[in-house]
N, C-alpha and C. Protein backbone atom coordinates (compact mmCIF):
# COMPACT_ATOMS: atom_id res chain seq x y z
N UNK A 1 23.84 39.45 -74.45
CA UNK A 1 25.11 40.19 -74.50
C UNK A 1 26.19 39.41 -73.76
N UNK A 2 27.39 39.18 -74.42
CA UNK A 2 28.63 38.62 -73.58
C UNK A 2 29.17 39.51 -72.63
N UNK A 3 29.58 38.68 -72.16
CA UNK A 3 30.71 39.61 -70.69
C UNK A 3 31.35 40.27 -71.12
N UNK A 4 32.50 39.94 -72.27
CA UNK A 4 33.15 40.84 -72.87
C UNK A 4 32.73 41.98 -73.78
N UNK A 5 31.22 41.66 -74.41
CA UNK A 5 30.49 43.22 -74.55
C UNK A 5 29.79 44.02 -73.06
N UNK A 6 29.83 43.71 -72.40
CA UNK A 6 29.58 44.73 -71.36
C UNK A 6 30.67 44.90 -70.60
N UNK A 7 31.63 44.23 -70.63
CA UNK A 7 32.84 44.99 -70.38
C UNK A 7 33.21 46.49 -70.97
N UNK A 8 33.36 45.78 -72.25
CA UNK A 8 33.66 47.23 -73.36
C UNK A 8 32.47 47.97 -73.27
N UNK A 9 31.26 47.79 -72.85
CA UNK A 9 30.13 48.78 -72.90
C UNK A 9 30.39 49.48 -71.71
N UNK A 10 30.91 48.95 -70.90
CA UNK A 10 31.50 50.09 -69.54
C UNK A 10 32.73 51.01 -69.94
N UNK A 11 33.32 50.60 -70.47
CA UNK A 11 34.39 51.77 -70.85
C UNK A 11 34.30 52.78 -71.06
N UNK A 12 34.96 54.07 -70.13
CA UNK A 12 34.76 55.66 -70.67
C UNK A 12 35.24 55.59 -71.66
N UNK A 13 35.87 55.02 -72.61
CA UNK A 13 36.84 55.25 -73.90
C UNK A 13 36.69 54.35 -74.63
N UNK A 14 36.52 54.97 -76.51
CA UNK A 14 36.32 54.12 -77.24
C UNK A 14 37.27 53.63 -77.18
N UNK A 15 36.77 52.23 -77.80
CA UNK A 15 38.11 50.82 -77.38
C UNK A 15 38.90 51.46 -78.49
N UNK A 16 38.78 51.83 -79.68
CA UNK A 16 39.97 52.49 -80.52
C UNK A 16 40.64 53.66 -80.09
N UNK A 17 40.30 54.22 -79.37
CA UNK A 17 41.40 55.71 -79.11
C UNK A 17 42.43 55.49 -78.45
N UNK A 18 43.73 55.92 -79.06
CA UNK A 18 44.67 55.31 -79.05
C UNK A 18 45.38 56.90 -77.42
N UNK A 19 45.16 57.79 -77.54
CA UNK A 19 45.38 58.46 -76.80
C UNK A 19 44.80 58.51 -75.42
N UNK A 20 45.05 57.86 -74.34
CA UNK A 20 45.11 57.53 -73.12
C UNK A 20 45.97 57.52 -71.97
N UNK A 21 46.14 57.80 -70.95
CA UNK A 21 47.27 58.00 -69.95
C UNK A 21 47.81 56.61 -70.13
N UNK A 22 46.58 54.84 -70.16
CA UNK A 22 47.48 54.05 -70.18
C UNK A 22 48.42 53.65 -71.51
N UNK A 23 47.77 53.72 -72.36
CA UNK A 23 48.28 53.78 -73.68
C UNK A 23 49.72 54.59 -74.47
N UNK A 24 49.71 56.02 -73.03
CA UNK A 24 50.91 57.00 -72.93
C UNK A 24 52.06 56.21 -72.27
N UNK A 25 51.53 55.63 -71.20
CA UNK A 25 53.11 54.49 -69.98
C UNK A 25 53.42 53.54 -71.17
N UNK A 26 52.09 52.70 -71.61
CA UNK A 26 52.87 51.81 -72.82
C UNK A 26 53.68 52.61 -73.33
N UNK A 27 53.41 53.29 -74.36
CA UNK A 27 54.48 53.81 -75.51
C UNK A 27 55.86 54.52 -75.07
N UNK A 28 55.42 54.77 -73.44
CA UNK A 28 56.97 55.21 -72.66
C UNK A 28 57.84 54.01 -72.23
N UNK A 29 57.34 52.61 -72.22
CA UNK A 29 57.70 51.59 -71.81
C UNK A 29 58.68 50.94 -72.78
N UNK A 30 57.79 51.65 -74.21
CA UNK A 30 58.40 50.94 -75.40
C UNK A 30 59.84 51.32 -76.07
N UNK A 31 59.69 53.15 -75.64
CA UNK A 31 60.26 54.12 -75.61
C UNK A 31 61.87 53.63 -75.09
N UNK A 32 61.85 53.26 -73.95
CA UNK A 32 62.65 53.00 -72.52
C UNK A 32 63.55 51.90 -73.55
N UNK A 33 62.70 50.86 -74.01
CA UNK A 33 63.80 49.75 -74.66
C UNK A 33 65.11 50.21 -75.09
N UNK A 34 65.26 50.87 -76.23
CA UNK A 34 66.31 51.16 -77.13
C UNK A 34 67.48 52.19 -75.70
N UNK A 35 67.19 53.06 -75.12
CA UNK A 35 67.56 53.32 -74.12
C UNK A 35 68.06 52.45 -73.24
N UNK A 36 67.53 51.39 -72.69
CA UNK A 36 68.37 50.74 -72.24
C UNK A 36 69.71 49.38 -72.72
N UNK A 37 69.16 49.55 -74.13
CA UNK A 37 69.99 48.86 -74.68
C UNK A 37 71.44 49.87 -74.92
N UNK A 38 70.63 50.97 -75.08
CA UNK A 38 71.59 51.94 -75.54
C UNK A 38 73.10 52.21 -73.83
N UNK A 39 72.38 52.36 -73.57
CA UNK A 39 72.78 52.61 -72.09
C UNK A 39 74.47 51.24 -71.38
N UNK A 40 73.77 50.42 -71.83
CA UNK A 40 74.12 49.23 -71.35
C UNK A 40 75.22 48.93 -72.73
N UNK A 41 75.14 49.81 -73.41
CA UNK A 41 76.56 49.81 -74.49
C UNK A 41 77.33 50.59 -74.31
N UNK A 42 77.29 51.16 -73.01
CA UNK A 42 78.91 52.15 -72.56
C UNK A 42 79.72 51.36 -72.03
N UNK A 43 79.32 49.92 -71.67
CA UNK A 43 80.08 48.95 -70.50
C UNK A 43 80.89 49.83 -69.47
N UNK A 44 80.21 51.14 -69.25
CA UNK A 44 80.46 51.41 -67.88
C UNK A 44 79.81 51.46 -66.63
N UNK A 45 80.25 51.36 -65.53
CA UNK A 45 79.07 51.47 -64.19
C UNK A 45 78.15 52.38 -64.38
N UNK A 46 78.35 53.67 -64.99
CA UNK A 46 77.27 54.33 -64.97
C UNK A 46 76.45 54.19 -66.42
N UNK A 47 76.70 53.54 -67.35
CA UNK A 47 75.71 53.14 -68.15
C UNK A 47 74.78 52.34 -67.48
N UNK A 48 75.49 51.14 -67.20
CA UNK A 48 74.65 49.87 -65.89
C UNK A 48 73.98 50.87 -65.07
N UNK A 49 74.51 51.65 -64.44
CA UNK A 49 73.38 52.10 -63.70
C UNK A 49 71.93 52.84 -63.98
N UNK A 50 72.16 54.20 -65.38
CA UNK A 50 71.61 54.36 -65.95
C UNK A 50 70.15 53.09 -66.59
N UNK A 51 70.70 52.36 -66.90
CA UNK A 51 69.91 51.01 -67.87
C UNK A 51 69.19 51.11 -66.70
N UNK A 52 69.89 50.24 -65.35
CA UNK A 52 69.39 49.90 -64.58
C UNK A 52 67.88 50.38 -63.68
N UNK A 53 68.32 52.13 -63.77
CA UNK A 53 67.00 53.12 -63.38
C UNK A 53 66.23 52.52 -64.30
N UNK A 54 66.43 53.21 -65.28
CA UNK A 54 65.28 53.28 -66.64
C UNK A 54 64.54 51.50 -67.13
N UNK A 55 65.10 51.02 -66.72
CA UNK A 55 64.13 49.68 -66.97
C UNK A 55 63.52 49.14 -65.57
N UNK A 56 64.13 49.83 -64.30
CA UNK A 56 63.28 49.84 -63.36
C UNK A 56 61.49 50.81 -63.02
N UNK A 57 62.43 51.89 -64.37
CA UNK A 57 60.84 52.67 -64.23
C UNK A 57 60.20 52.31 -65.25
N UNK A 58 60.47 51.60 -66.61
CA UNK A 58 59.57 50.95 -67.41
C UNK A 58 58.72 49.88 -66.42
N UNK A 59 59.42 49.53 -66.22
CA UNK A 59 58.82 48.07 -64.97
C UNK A 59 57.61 48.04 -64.31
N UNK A 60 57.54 49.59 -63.67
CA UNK A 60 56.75 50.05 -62.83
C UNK A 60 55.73 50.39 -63.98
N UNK A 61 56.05 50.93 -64.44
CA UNK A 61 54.78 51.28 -65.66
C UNK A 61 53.70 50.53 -66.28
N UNK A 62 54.32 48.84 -66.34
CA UNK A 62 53.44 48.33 -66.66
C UNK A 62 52.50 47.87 -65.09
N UNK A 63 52.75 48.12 -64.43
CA UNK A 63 51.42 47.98 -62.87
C UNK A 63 50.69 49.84 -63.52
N UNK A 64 51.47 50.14 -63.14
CA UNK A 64 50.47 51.43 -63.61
C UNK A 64 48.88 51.21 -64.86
N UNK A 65 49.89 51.07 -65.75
CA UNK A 65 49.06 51.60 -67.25
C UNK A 65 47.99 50.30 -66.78
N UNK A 66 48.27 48.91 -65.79
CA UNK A 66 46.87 48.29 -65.65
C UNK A 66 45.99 48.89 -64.95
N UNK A 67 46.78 49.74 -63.79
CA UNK A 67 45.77 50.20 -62.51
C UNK A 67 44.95 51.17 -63.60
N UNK A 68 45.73 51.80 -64.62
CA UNK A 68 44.61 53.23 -64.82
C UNK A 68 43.88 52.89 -65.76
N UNK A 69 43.79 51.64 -66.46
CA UNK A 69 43.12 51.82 -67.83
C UNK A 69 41.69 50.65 -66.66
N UNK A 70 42.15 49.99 -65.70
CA UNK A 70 40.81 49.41 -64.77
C UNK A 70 40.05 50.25 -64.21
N UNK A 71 40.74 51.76 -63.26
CA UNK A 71 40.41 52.39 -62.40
C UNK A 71 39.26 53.49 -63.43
N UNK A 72 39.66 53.52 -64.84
CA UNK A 72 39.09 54.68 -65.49
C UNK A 72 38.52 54.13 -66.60
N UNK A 73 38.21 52.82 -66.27
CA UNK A 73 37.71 51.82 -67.76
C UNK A 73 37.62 52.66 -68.84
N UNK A 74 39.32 53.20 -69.11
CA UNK A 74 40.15 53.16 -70.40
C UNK A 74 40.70 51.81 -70.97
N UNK A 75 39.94 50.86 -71.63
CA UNK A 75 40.65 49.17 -72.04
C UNK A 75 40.32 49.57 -73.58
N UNK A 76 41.26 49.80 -74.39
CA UNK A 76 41.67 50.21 -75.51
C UNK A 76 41.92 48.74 -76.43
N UNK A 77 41.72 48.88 -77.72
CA UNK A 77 42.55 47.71 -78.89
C UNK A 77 43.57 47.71 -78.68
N UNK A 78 44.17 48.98 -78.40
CA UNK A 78 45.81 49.77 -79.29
C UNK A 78 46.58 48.74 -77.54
N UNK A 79 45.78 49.48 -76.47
CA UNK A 79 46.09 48.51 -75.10
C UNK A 79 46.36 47.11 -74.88
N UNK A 80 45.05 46.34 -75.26
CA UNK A 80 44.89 44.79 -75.25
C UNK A 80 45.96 44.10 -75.90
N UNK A 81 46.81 45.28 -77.23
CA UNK A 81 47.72 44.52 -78.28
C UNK A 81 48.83 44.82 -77.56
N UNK A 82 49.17 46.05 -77.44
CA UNK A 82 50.53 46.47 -77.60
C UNK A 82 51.26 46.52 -75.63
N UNK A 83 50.49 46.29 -74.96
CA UNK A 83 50.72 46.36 -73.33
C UNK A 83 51.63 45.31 -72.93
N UNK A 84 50.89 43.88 -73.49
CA UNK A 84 51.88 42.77 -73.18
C UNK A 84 53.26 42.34 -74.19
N UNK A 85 53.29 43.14 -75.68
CA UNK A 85 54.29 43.11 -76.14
C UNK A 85 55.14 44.00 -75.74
N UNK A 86 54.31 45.11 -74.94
CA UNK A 86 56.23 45.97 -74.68
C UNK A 86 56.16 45.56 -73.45
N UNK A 87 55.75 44.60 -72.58
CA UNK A 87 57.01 43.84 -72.09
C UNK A 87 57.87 42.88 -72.42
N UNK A 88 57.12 41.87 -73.45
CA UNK A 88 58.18 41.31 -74.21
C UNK A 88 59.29 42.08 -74.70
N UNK A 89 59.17 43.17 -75.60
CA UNK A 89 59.94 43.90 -75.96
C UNK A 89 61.11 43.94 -74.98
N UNK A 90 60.77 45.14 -73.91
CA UNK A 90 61.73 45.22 -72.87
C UNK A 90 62.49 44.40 -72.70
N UNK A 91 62.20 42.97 -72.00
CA UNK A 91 62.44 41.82 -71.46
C UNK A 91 63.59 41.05 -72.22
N UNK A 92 62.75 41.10 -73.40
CA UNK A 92 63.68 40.39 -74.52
C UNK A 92 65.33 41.21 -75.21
N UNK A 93 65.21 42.36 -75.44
CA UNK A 93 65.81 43.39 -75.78
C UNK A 93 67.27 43.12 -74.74
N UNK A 94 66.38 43.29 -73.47
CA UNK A 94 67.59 43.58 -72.35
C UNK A 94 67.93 42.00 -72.29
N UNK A 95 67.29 40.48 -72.33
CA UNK A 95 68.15 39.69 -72.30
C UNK A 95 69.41 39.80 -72.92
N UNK A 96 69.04 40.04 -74.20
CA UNK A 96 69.61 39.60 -75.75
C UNK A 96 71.21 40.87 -75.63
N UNK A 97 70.94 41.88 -74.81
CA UNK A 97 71.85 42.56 -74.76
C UNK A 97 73.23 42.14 -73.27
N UNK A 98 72.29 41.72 -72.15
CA UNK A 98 72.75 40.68 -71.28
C UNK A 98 73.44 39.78 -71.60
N UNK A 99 73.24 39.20 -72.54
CA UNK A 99 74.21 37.90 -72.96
C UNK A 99 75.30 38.14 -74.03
N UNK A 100 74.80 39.45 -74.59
CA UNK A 100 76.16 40.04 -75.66
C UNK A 100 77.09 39.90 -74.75
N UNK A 101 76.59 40.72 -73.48
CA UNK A 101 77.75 41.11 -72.58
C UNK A 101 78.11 40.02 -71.75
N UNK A 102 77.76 38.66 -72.00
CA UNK A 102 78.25 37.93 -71.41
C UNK A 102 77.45 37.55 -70.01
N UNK A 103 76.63 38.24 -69.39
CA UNK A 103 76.25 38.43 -68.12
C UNK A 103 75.10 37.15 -67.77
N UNK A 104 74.88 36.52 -68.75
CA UNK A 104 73.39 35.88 -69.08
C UNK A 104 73.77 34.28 -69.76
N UNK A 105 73.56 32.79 -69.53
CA UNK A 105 73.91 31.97 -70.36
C UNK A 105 72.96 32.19 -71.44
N UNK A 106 73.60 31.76 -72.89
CA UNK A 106 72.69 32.49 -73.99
C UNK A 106 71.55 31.27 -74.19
N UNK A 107 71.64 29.70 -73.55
CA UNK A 107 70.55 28.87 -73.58
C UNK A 107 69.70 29.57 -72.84
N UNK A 108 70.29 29.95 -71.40
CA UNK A 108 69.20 30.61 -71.14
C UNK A 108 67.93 31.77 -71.74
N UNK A 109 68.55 32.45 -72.47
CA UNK A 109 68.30 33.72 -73.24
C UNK A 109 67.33 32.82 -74.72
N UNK A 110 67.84 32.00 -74.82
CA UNK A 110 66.92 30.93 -76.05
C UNK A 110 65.98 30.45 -75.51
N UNK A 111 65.75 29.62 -74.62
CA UNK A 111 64.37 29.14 -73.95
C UNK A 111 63.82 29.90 -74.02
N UNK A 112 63.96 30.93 -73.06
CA UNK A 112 63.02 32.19 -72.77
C UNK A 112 62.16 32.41 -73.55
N UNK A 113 63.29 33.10 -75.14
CA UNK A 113 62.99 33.55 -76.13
C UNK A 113 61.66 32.75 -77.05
N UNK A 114 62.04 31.55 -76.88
CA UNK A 114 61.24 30.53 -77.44
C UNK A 114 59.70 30.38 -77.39
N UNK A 115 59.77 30.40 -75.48
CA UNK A 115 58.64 30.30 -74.99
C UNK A 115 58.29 31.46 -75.04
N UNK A 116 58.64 32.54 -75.27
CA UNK A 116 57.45 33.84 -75.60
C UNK A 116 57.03 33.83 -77.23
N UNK A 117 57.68 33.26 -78.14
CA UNK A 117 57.28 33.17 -79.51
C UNK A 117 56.01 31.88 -79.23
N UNK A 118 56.54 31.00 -78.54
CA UNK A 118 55.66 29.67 -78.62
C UNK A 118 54.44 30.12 -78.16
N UNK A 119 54.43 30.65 -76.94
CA UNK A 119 53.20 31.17 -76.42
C UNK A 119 52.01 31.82 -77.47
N UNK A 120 53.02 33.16 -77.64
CA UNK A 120 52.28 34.13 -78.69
C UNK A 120 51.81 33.88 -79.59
N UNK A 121 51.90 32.41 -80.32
CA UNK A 121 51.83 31.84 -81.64
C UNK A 121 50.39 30.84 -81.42
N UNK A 122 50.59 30.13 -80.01
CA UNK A 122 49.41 29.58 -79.30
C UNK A 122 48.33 30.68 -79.04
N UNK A 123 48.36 31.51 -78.40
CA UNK A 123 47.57 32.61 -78.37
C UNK A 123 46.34 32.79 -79.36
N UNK A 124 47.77 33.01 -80.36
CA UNK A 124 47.23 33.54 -81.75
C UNK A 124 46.08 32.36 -82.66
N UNK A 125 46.66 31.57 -82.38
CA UNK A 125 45.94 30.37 -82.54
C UNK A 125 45.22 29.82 -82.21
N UNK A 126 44.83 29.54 -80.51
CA UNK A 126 43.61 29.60 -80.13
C UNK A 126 42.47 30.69 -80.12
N UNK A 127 42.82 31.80 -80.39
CA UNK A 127 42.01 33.05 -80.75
C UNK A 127 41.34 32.53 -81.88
N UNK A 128 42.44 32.01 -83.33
CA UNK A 128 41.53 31.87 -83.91
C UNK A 128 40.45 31.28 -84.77
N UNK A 129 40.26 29.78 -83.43
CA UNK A 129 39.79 28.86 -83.00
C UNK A 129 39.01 28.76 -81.72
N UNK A 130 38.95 30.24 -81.70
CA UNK A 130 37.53 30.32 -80.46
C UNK A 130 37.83 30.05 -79.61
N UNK A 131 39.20 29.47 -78.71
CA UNK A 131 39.46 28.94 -78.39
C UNK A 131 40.24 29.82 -76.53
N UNK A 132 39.37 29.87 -75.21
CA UNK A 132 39.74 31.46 -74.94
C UNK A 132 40.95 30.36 -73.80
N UNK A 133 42.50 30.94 -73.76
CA UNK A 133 42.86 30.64 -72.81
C UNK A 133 43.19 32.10 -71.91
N UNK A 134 42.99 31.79 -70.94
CA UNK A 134 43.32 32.44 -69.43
C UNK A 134 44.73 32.60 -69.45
N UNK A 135 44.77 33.59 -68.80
CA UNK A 135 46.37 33.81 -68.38
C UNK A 135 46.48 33.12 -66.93
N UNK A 136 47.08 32.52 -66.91
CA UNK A 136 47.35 31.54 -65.46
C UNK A 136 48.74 32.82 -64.47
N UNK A 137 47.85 32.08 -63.51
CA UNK A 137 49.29 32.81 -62.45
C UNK A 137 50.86 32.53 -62.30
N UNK A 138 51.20 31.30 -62.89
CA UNK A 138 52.92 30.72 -63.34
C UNK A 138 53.14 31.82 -64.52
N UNK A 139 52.39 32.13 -65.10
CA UNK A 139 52.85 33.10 -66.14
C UNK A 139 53.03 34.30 -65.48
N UNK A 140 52.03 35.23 -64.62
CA UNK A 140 52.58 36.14 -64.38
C UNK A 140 53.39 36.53 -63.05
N UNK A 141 53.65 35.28 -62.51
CA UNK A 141 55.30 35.57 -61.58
C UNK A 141 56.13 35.23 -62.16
N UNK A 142 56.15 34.28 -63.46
CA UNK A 142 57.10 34.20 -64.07
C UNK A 142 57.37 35.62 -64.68
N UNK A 143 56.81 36.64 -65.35
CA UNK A 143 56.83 38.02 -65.67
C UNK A 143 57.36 38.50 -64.68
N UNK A 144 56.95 38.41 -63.16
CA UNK A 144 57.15 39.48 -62.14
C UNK A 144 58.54 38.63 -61.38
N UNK A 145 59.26 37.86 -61.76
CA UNK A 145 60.05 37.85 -61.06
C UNK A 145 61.02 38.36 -62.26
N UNK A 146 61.21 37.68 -63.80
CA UNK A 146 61.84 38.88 -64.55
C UNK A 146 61.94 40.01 -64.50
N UNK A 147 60.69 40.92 -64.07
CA UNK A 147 61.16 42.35 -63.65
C UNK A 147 62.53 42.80 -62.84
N UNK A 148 61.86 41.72 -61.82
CA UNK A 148 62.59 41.86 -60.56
C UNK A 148 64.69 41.32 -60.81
N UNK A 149 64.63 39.89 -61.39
CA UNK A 149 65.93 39.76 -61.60
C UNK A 149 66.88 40.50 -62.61
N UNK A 150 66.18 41.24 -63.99
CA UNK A 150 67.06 42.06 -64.39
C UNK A 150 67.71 42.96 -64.14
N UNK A 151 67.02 43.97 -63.10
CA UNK A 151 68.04 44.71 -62.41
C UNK A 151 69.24 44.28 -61.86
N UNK A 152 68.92 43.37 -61.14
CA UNK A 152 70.09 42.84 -60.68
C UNK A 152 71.06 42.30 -61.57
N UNK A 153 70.95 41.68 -62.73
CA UNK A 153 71.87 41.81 -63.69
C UNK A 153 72.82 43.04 -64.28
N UNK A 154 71.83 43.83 -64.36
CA UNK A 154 72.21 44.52 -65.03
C UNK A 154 73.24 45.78 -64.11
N UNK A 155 72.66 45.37 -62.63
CA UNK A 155 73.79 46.59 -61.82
C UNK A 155 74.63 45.43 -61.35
N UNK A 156 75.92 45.22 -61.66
CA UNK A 156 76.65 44.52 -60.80
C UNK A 156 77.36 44.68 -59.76
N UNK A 157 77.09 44.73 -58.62
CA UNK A 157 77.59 45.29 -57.41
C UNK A 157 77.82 44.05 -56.53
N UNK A 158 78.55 44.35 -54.69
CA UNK A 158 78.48 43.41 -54.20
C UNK A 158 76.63 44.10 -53.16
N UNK A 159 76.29 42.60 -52.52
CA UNK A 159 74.91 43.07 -51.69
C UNK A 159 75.49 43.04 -50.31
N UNK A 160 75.89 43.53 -49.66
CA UNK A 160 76.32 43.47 -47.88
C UNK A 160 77.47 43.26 -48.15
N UNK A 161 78.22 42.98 -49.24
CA UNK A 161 79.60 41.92 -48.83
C UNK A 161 79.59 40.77 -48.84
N UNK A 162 78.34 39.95 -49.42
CA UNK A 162 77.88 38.63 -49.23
C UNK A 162 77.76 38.01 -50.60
N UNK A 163 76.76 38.49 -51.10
CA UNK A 163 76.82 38.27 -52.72
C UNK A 163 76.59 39.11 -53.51
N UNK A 164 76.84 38.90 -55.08
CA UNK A 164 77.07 39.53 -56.07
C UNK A 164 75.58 39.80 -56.48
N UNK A 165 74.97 41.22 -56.69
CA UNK A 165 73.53 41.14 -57.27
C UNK A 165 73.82 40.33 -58.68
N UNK A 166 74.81 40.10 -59.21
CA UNK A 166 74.60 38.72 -60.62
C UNK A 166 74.26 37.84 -60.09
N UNK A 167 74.80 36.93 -58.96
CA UNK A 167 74.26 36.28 -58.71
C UNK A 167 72.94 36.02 -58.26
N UNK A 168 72.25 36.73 -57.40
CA UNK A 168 70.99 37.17 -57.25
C UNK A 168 70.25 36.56 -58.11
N UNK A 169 70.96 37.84 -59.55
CA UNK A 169 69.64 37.87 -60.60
C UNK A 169 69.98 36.47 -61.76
N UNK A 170 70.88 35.97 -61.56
CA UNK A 170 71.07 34.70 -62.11
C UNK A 170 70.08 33.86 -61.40
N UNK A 171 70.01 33.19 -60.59
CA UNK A 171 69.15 32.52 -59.52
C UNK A 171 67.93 32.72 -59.92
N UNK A 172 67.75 33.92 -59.59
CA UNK A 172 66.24 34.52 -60.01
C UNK A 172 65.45 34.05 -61.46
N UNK A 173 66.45 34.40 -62.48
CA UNK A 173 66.31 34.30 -64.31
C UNK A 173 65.96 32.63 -64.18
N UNK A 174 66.73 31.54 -62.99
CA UNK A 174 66.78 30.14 -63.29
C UNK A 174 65.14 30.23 -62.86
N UNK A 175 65.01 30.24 -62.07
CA UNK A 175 63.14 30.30 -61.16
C UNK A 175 62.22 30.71 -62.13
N UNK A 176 62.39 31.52 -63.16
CA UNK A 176 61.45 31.90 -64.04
C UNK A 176 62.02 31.47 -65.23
N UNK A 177 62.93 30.10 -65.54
CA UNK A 177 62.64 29.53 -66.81
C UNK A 177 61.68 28.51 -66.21
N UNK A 178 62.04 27.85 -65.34
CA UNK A 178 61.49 26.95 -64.46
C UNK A 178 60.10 27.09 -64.67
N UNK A 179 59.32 28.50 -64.25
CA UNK A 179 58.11 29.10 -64.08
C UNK A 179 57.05 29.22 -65.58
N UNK A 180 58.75 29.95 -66.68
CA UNK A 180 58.09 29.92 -68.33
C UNK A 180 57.72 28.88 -68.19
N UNK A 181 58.77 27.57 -68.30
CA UNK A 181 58.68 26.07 -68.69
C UNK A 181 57.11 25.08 -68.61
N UNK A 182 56.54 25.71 -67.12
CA UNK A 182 55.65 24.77 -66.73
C UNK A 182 54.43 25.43 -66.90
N UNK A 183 54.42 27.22 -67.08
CA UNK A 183 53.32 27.88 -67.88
C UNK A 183 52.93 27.58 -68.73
N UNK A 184 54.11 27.45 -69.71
CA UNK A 184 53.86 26.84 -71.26
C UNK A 184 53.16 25.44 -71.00
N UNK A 185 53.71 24.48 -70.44
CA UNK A 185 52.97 23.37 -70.70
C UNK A 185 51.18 23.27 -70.24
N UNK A 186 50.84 24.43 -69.05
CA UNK A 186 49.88 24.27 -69.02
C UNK A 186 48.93 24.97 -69.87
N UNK A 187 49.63 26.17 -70.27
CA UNK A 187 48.93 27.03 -71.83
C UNK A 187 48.38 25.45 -72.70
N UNK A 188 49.37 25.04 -73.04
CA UNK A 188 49.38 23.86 -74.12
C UNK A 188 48.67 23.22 -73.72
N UNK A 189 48.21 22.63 -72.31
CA UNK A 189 47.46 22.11 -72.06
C UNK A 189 45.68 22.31 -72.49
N UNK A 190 45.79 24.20 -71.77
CA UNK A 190 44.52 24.03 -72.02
C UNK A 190 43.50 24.51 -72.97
N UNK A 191 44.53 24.70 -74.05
CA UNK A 191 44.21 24.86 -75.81
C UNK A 191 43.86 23.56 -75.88
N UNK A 192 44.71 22.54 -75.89
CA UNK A 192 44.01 21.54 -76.59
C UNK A 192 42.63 21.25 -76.12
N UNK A 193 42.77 20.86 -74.53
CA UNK A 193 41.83 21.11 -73.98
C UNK A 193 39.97 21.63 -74.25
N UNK A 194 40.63 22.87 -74.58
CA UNK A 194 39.31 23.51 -74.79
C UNK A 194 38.95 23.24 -76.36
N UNK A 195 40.10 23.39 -77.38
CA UNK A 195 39.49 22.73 -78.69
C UNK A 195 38.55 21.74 -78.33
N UNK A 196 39.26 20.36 -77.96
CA UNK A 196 38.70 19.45 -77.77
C UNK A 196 37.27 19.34 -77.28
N UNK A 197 37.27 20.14 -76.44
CA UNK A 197 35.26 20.42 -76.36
C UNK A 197 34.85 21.46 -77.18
N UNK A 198 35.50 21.89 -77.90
CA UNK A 198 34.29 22.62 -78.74
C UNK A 198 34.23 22.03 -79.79
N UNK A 199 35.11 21.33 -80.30
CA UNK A 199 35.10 19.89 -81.70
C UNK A 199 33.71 19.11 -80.79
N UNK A 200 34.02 18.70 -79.64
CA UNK A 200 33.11 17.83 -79.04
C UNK A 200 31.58 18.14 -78.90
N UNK A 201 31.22 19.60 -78.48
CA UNK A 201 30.24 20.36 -78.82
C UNK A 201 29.68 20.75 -80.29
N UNK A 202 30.41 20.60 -80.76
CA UNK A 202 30.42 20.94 -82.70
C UNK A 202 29.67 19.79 -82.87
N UNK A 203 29.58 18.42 -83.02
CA UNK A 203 29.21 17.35 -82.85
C UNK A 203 28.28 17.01 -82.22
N UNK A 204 28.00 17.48 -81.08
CA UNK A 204 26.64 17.03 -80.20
C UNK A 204 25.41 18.15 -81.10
N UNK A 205 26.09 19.54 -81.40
CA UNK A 205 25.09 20.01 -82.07
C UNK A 205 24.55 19.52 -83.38
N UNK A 206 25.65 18.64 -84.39
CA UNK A 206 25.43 18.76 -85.80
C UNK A 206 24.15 17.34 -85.72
């Protein structure tokens, strides 16, 4: 038996049931998007602020829906798929609306964009080529500092009298292309990588 069947053989919940507390924060996470896009089209302070709550409590949701679907080995299909796209979702949504408004350079908003298609496409591809990559830790502070700098975009205020939270979350957005940038290359890395020994293993067996 693989690890990953006794993983899923521990689960209180069939991996298909789509009805779950974590599976509920996802679909509230997903929920939250259009809302904050919506929000962030009054171009007033209290839209910004509004956005600003509500994609701070999507935010939080995704630590949640991991703690409960580990704590209650609820690890779902509907989970494994749809958890890390609605943060793309989010993420992407609120760039793309960030830079309508000007708040965001739109290269910046393209890299980004890029490297989450590039990724996802690698993913998809080493999946289905047997091929297992790991989620590395540059990937997920690169995620967790995005959490963290959109707010600050998105409320523009001064911080003490010192600086502008844009600036802040500008700074911040630069650190996590920086962070995408060198994730990606090691993703890329270790697809080929691992092809490469299982072509190599393919061979020692034939």
């Amino acid at each position: 038996m693989t690890t990953q069947s006794m993983r899923d053989n521990d689960s209180n919940v069939d991996a298909l049931t789509f009805d779950t507390p974590p599976n509920r924060l996802t679909v509230l996470r997903m929920v939250a998007v259009p809302g904050v896009v919506y929000f962030l089209s009054w171009r007033t302070f209290n839209g910004d602020l509004y956005a600003c709550i509500l994609f701070a409590l999507a935010a939080i949701t995704d630590w949640f829906d991991g703690y409960l679907a580990r704590a209650y080995k609820a690890v779902t299909i509907f989970g494994k798929l749809m958890d890390p796209l609605a943060d793309k979702f989010l993420v992407v949504a609120t760039l793309i609306m960030l830079q309508h408004l000007g708040r965001i350079h739109p290269y910046l908003v393209m890299v980004l964009i890029c490297r989450e298609m590039g990724i996802t496409s690698l993913r998809a591809l080493a999946s289905a080529e047997g091929v297992i990559i790991a989620a590395g830790k540059g990937g997920k502070y690169k995620a967790a500092l995005q959490m963290v700098a959109i707010p600050f975009l998105l409320l523009q205020i001064s911080l003490f009298g010192i600086v502008s939270s844009d600036a802040v979350g500008t700074v911040l957005m630069y650190i996590s292309v920086a962070l995408s940038l060198s994730s990606a290359s090691t993703y890329a890395i270790d697809f080929f990588r691992g092809l490469r020994e299982k072509l190599k293993n393919k061979q020692q067996k034939s």
